[in-house]
N, C-alpha and C. Protein backbone atom coordinates (compact mmCIF):
# COMPACT_ATOMS: atom_id res chain seq x y z
N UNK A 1 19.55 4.16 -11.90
CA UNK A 1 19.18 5.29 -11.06
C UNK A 1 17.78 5.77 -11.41
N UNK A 2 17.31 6.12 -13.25
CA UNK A 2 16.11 6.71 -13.19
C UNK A 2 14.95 5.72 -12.53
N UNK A 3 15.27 4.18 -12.78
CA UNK A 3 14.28 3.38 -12.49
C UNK A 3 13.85 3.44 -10.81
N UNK A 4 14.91 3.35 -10.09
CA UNK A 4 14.81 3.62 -8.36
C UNK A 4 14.03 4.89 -8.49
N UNK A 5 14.03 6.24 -9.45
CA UNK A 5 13.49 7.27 -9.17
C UNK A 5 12.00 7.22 -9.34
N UNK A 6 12.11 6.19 -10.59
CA UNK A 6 10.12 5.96 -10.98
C UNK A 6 9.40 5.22 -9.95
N UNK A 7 10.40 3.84 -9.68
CA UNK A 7 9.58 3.51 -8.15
C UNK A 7 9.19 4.39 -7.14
N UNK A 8 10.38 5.42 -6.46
CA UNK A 8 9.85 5.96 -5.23
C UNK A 8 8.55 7.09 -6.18
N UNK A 9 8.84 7.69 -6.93
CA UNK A 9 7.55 8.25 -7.64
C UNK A 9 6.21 7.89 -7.63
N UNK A 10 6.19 6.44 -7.64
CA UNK A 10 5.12 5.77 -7.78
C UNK A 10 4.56 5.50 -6.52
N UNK A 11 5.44 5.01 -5.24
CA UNK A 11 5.22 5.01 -4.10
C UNK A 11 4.63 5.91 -3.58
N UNK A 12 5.31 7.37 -3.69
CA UNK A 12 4.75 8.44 -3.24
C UNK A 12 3.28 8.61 -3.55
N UNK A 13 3.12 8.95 -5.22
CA UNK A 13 1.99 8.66 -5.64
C UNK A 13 0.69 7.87 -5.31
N UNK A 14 0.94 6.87 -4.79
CA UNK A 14 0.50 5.57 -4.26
C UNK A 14 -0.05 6.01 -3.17
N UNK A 15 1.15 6.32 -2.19
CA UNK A 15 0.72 6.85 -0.88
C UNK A 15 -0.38 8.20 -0.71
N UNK A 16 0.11 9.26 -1.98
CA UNK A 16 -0.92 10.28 -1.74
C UNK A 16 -2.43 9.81 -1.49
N UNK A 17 -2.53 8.77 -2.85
CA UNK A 17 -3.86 8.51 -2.64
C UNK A 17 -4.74 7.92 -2.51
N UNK A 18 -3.76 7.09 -1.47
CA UNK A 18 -4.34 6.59 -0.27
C UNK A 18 -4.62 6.63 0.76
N UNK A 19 -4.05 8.32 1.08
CA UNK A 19 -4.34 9.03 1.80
C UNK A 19 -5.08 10.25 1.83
N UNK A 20 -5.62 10.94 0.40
CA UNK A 20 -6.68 10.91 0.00
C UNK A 20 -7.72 10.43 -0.07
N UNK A 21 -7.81 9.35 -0.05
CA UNK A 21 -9.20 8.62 0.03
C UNK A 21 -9.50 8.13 1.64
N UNK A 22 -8.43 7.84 2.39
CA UNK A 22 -8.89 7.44 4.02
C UNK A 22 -9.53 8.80 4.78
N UNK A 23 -8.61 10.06 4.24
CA UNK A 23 -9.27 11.63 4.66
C UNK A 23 -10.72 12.05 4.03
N UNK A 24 -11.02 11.22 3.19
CA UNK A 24 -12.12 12.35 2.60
C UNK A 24 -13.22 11.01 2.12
N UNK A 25 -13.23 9.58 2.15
CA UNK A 25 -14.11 8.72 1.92
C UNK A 25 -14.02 8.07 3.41
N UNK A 26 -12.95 8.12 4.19
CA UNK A 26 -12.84 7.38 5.72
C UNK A 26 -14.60 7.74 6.18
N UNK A 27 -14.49 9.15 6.40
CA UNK A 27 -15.59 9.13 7.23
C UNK A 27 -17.27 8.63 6.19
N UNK A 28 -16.95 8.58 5.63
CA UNK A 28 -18.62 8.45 4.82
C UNK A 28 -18.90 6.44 5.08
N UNK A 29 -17.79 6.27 5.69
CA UNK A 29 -17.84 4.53 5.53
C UNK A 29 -18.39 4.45 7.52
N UNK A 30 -19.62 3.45 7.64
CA UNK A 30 -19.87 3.25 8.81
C UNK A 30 -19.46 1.93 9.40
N UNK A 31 -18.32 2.07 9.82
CA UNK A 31 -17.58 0.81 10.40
C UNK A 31 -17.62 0.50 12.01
N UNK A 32 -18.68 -0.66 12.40
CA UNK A 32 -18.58 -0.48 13.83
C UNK A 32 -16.96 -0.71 14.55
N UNK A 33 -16.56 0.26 15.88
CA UNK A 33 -15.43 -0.18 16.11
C UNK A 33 -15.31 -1.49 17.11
N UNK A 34 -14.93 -1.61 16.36
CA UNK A 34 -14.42 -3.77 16.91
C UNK A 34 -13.17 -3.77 16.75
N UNK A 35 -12.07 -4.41 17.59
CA UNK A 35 -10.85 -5.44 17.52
C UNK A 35 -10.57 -5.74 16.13
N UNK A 36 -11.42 -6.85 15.22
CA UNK A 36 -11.22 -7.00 14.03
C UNK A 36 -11.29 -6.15 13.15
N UNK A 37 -11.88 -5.04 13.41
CA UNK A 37 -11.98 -3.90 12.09
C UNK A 37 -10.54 -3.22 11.94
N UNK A 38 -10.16 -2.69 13.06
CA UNK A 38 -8.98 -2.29 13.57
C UNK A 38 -7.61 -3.18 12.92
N UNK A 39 -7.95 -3.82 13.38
CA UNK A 39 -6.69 -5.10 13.00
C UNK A 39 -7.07 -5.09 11.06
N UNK A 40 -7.86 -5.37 10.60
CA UNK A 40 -8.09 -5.01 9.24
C UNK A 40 -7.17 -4.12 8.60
N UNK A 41 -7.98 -2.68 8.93
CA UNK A 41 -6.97 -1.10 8.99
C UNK A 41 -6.00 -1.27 8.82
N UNK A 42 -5.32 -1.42 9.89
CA UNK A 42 -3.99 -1.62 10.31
C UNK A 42 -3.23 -2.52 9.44
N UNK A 43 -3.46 -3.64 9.18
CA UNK A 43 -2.74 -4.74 8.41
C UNK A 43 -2.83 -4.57 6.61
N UNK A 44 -3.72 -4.25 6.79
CA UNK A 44 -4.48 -4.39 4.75
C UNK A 44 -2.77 -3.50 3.94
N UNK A 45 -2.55 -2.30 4.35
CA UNK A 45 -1.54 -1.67 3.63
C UNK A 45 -0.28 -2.81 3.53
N UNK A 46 0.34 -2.95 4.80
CA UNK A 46 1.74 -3.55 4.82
C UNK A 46 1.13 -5.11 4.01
N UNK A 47 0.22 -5.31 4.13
CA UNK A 47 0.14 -6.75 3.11
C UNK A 47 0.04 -6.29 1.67
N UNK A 48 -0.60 -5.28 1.15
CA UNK A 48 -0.47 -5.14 -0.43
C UNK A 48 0.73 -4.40 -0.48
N UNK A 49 1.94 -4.26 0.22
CA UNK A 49 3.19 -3.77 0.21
C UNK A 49 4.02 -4.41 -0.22
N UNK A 50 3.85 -5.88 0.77
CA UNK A 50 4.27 -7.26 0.84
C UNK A 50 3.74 -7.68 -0.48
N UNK A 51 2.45 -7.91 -1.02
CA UNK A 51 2.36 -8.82 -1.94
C UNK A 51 3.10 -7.76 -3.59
N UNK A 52 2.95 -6.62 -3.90
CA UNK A 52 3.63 -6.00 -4.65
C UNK A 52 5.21 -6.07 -4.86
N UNK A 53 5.87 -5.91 -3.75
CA UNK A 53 7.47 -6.04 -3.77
C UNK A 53 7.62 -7.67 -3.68
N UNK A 54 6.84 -8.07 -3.55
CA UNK A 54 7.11 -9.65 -3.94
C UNK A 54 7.18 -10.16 -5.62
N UNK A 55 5.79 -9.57 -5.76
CA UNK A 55 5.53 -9.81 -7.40
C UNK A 55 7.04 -9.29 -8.20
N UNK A 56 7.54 -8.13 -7.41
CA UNK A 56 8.91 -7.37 -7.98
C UNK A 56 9.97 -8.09 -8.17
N UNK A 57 9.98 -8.74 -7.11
CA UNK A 57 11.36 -9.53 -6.52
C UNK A 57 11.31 -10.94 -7.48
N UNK A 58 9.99 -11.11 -7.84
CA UNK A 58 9.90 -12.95 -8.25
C UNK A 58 9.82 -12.33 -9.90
N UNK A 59 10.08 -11.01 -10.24
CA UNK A 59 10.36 -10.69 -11.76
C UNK A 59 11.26 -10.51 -12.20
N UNK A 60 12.24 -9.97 -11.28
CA UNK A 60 13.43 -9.46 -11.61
C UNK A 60 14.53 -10.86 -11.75
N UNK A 61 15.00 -11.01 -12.61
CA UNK A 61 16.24 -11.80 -12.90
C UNK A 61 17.32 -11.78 -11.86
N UNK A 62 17.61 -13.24 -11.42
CA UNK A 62 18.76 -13.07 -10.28
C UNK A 62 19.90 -13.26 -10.78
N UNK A 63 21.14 -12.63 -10.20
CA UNK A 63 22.16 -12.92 -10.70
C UNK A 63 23.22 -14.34 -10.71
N UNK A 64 22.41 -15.55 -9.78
CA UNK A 64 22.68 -16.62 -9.95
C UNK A 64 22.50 -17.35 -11.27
């Protein structure tokens, strides 16, 4: 149970501030808007989501 509690902790954490930094460094960055920049944005999070809970999954001992 405490360990599920340190993950979402960390998540949260995670999330603050990264949402900290898109609010308050977003605008100082001059990104023309294009299709590909967008698609960038958009994708970059759920892939270091993906590659983290992977690294998790390929650590943890299976019960096979």
């Amino acid at each position: 149970m405490n360990e599920t509690i340190d993950f979402l902790i960390k998540i949260f954490i995670a999330s603050l501030i990264l949402s900290l930094l898109i609010k308050y460094l977003g605008p100082l960055l001059s990104l023309a808007p294009s299709n590909l920049n967008a698609l960038i944005i958009v994708m970059i999070v759920p892939v270091i989501v993906t590659v983290f809970l992977t690294k998790k999954m390929l650590n943890t001992p299976s019960d096979s």
